[in-house]
N, C-alpha and C. Protein backbone atom coordinates (compact mmCIF):
# COMPACT_ATOMS: atom_id res chain seq x y z
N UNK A 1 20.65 -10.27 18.48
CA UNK A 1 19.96 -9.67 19.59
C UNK A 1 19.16 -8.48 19.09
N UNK A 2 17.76 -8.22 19.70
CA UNK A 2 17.07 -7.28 19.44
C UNK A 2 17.49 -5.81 20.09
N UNK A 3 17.04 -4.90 19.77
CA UNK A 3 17.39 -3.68 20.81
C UNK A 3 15.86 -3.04 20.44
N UNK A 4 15.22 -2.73 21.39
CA UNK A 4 13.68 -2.34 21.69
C UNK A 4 13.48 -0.86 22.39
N UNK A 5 12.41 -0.42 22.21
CA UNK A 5 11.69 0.40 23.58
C UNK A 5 10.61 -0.42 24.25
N UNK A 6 10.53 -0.07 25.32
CA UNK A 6 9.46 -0.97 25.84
C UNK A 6 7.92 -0.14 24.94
N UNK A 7 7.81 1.16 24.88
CA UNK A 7 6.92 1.41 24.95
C UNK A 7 5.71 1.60 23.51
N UNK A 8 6.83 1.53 22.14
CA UNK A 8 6.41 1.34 20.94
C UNK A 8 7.08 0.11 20.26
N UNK A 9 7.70 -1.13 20.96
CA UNK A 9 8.08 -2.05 20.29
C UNK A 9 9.90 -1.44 19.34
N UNK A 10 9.97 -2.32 18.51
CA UNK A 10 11.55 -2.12 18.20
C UNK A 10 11.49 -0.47 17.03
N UNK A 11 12.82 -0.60 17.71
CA UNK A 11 13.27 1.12 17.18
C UNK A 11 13.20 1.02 15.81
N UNK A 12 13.30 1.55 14.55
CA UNK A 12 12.89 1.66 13.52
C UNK A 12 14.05 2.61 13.23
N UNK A 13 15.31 2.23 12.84
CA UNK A 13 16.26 2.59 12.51
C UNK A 13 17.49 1.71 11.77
N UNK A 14 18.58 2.23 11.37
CA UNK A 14 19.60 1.07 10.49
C UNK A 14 20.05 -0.02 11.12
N UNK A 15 20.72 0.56 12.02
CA UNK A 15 21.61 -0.25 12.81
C UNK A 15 21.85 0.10 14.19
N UNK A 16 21.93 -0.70 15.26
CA UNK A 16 21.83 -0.41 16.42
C UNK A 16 23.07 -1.59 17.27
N UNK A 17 23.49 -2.72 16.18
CA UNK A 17 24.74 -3.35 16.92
C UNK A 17 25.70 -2.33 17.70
N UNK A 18 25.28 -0.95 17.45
CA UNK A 18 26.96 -0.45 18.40
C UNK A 18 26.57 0.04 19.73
N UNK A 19 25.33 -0.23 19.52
CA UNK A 19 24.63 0.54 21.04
C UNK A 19 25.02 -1.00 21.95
N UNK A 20 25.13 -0.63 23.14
CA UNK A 20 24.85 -1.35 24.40
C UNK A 20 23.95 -1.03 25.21
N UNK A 21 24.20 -2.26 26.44
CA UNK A 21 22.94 -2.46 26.98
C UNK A 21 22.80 -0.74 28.20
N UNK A 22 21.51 -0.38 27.94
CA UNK A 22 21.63 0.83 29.32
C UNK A 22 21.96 2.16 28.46
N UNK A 23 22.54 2.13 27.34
CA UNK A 23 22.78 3.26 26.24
C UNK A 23 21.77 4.36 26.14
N UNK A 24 21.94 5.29 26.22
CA UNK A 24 20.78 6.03 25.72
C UNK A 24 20.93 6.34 23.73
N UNK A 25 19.39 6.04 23.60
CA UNK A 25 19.19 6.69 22.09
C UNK A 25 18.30 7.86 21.52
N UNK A 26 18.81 8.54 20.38
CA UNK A 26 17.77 10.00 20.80
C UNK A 26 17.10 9.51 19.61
N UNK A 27 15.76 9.41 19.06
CA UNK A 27 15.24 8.86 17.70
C UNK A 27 15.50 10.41 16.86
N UNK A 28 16.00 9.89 15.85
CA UNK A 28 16.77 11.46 15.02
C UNK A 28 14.75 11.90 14.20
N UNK A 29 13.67 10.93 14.26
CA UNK A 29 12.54 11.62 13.78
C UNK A 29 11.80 12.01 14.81
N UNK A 30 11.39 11.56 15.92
CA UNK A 30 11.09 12.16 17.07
C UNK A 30 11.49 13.05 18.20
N UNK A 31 12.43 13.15 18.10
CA UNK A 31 13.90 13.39 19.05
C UNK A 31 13.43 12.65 20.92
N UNK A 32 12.67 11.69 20.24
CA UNK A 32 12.33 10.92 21.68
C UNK A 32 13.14 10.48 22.24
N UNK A 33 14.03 10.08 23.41
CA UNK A 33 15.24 9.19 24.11
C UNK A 33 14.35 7.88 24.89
N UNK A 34 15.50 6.58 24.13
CA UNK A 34 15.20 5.66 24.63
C UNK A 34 16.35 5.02 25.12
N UNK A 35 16.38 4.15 26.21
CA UNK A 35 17.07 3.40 26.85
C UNK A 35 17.33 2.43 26.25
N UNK A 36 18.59 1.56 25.64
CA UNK A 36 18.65 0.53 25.36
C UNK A 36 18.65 -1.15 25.75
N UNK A 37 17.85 -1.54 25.22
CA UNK A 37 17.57 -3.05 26.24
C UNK A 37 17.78 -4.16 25.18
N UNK A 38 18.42 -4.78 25.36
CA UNK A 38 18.92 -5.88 24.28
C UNK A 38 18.23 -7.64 25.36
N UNK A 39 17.76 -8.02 24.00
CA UNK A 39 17.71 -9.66 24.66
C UNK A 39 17.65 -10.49 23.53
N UNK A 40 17.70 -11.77 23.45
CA UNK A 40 17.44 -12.99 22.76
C UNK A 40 16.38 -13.07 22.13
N UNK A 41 15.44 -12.74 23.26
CA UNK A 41 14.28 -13.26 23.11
C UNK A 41 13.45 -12.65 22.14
N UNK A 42 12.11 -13.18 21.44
CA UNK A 42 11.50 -12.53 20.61
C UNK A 42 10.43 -11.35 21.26
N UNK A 43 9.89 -10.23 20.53
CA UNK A 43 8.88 -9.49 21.10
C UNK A 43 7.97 -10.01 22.27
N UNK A 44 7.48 -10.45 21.48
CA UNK A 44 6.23 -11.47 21.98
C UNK A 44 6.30 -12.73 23.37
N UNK A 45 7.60 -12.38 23.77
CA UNK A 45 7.76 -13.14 25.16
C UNK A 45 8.18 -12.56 25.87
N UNK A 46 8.59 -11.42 25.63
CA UNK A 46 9.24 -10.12 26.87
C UNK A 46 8.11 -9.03 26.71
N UNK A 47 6.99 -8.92 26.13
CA UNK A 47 5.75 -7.88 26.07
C UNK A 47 4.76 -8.42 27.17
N UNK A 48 3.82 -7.31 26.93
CA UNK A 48 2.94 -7.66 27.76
C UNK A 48 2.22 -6.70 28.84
N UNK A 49 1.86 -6.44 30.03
CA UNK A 49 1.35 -5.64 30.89
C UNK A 49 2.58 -5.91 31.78
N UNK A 50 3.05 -7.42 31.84
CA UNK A 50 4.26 -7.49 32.95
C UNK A 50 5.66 -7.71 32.91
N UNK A 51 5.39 -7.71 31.04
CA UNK A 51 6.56 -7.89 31.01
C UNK A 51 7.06 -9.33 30.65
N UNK A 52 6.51 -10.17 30.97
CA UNK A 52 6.67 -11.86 30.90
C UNK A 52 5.58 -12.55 29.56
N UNK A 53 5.31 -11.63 28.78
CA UNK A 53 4.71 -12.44 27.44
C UNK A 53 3.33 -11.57 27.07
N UNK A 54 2.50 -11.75 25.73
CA UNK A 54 1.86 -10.89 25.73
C UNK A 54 0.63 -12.16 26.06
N UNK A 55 -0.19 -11.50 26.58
CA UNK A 55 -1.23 -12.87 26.89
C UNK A 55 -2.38 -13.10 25.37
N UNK A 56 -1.98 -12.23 24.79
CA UNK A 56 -3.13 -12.36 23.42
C UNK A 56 -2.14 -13.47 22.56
N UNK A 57 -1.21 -13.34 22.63
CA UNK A 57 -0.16 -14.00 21.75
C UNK A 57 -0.34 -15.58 21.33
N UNK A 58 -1.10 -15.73 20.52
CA UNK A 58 -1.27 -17.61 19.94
C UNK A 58 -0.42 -18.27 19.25
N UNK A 59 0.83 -17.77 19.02
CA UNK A 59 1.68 -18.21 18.27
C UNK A 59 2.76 -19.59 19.52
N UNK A 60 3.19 -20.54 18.55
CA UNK A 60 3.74 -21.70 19.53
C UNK A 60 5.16 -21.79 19.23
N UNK A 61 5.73 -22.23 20.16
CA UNK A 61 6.97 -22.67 20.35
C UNK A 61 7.75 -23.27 19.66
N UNK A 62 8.87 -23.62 19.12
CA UNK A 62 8.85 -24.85 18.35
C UNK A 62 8.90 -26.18 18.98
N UNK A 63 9.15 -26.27 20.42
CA UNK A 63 8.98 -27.63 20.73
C UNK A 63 7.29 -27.78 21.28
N UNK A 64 6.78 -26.73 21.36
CA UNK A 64 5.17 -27.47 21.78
C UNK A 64 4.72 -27.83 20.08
N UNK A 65 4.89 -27.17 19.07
CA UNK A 65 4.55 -27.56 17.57
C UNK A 65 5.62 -28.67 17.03
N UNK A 66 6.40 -29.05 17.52
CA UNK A 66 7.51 -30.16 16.87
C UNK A 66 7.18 -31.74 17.59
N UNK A 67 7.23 -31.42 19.17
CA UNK A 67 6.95 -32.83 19.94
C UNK A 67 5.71 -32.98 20.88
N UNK A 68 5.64 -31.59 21.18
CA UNK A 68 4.19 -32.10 22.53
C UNK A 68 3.09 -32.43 22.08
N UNK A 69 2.75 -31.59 20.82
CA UNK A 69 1.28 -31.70 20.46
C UNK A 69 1.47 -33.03 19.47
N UNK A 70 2.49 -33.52 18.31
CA UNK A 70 2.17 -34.50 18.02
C UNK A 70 2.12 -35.81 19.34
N UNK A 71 2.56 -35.48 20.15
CA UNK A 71 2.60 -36.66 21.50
C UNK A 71 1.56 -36.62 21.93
N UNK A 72 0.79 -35.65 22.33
CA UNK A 72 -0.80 -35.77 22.50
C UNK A 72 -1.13 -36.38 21.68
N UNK A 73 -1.10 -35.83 20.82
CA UNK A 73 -2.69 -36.82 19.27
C UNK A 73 -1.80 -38.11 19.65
N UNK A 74 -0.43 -38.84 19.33
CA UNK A 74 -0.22 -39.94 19.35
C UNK A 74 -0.83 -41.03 20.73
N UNK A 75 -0.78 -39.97 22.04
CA UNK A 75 -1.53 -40.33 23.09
C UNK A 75 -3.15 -40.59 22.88
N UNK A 76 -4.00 -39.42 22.57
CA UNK A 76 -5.35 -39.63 21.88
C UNK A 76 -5.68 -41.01 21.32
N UNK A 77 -4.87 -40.58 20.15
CA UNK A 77 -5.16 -41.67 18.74
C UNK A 77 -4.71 -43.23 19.31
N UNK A 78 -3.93 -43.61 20.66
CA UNK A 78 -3.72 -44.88 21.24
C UNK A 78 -4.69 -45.07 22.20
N UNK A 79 -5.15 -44.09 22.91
CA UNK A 79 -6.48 -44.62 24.14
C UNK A 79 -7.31 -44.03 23.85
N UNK A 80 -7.88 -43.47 22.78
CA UNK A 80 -9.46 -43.11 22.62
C UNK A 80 -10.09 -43.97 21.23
N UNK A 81 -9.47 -43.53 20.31
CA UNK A 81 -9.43 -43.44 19.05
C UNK A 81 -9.33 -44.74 18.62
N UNK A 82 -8.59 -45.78 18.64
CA UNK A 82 -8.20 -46.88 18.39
C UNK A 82 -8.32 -48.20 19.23
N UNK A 83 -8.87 -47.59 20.52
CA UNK A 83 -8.62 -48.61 21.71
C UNK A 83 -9.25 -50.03 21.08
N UNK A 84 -10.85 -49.74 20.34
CA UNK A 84 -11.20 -51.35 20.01
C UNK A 84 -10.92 -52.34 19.48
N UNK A 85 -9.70 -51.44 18.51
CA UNK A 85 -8.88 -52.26 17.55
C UNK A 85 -7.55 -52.54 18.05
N UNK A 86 -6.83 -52.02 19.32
CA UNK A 86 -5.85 -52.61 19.71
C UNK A 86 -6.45 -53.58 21.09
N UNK A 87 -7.41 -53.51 21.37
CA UNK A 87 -7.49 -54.68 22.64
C UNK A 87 -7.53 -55.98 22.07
N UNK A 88 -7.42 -55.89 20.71
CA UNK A 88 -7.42 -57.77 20.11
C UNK A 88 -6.02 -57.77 20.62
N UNK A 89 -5.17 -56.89 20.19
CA UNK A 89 -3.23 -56.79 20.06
C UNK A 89 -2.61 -57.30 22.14
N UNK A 90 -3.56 -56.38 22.73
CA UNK A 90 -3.25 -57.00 24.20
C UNK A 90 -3.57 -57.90 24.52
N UNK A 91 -2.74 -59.07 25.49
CA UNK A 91 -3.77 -59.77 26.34
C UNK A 91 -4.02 -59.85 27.11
């Protein structure tokens, strides 16, 4: 699990497994206090303006890069791509 600020991304320190969630932290180089927020998830899907992802973010999933997009092209490459050479195969 990550532990973050919302407002500069993840804390920049050793270790933070002993903190919990709601904790306060004081940064020992800033003496800034941050709230602790722990999740699963990566940066880049809890950022953003709302909170729900960053919208610049182009990086993919592993199941849209593992199954969807090869299932498209395999979709493509059967009804666009190939169609003249499989309508001998139908009848």
């Amino acid at each position: 699990m990550k532990t973050e600020c919302a407002a500069d991304g993840p804390i920049k320190t050793d270790d933070l497994h002993h903190l919990r969630e709601g904790d306060i932290f004081v940064d020992s180089e800033s003496g800034q206090k941050f709230r602790v927020r722990k999740t699963a998830l990566p940066q880049q899907s809890i950022g953003g303006p709302h909170g729900v992802g960053d919208p610049n973010d182009r990086s993919l999933r592993r199941l849209e890069a593992d199954i969807l997009i090869p299932n498209r092209m395999n979709e493509q490459v059967q009804k666009v791509e190939c169609r003249e050479s499989l309508e001998g195969w139908i009848p």
